[in-house]
Protein backbone atom coordinates (compact mmCIF):
# COMPACT_ATOMS: atom_id res chain seq x y z
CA UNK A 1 -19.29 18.98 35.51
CA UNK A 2 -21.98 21.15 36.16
CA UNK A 3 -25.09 21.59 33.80
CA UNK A 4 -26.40 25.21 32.57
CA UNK A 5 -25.86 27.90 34.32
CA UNK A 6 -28.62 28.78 37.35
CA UNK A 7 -30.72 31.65 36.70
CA UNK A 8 -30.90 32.09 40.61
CA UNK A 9 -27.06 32.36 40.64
CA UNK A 10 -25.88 34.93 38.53
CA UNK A 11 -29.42 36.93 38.36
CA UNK A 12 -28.95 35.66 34.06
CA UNK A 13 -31.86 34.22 32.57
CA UNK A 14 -31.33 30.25 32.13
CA UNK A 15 -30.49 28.48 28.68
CA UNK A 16 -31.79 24.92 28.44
CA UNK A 17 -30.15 22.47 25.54
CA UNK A 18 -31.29 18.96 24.82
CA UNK A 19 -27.90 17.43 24.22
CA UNK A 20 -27.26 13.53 22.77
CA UNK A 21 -25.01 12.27 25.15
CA UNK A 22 -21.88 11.75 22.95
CA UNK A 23 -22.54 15.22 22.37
CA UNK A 24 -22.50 15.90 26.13
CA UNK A 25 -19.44 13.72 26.58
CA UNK A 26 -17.47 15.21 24.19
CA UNK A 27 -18.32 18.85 25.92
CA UNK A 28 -17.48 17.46 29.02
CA UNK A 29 -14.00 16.37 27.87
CA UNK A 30 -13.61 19.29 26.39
CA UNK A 31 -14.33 21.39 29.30
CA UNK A 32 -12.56 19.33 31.39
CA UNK A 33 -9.58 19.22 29.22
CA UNK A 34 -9.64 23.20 29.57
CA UNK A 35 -10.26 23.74 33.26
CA UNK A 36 -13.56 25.03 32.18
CA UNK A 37 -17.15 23.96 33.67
CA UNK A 38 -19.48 22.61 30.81
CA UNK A 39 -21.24 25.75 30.83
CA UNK A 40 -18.03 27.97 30.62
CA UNK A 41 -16.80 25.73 27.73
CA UNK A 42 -20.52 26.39 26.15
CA UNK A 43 -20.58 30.13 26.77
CA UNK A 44 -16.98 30.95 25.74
CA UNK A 45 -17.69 28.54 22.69
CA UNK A 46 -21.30 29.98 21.89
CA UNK A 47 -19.55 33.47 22.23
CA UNK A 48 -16.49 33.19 20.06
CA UNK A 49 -19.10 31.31 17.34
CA UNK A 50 -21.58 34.48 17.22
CA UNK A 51 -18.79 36.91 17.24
CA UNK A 52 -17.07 34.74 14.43
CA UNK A 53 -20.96 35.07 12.12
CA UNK A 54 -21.36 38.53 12.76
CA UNK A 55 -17.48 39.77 11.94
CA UNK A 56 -18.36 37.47 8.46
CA UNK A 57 -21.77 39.06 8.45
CA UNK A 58 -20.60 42.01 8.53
CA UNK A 59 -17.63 42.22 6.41
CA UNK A 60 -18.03 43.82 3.70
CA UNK A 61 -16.22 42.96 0.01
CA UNK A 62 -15.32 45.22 -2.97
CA UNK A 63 -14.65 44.71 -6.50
CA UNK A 64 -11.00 45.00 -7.46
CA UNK A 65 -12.31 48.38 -9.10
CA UNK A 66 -14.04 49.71 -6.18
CA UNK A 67 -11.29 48.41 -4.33
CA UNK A 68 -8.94 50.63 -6.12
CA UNK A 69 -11.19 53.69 -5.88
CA UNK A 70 -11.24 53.54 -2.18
CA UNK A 71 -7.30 53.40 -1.88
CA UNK A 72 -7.49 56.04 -4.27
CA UNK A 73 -9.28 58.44 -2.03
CA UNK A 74 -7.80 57.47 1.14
CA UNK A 75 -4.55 58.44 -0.63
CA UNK A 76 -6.10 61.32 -2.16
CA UNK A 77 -9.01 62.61 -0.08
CA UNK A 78 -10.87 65.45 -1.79
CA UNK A 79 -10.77 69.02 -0.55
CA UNK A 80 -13.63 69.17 2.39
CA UNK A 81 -16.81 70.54 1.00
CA UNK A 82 -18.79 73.84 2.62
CA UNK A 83 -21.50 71.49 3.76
CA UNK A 84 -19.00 68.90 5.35
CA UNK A 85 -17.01 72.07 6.44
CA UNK A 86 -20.31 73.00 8.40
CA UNK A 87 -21.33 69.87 9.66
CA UNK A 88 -17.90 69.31 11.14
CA UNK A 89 -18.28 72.77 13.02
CA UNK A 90 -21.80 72.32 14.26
CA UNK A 91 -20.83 68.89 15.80
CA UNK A 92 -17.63 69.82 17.43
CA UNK A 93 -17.92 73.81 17.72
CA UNK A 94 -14.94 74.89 15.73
């Protein structure tokens, strides 16, 4: 298994990790397990992790009434206003 990826190689900065060694191990099987090098298994883990906290980040959550309100207007848009009217022809020239 190789250790963290080389700068020098893929012109990427480096990322150093101080790692117990069952720690390590267990990566190691992992990767191994999954065809992967211990710094694929790291990335593709490190990347599915962050993308994972952002999407719950980012969610956002409505009340059951607010909730309702949105379906509401997504069933029942209101009639476009002048100014959105406007806005919709400066940005696209109709």
């Amino acid at each position: 298994m190789t250790g963290a990826a080389s700068g020098k190689e893929s012109g990427s900065p480096t990322i150093s990790l101080r790692v117990p060694r069952q720690r390590r191990e267990l990566i190691d099987r992992a990767a191994s397990a999954t065809g992967k090098t211990r710094t694929e298994f790291i990335l593709d883990s490190a990347t599915r992790a962050a993308e994972e906290a952002l999407l719950r980040a980012e969610r956002l959550e409505l009340s059951a009434r607010d909730s309702r309100r949105v379906l509401e207007l997504l069933e029942n848009p209101p009639a476009p206003t002048p100014a959105l009217r406007k806005a919709v022809a400066d940005k696209y020239g109709h």
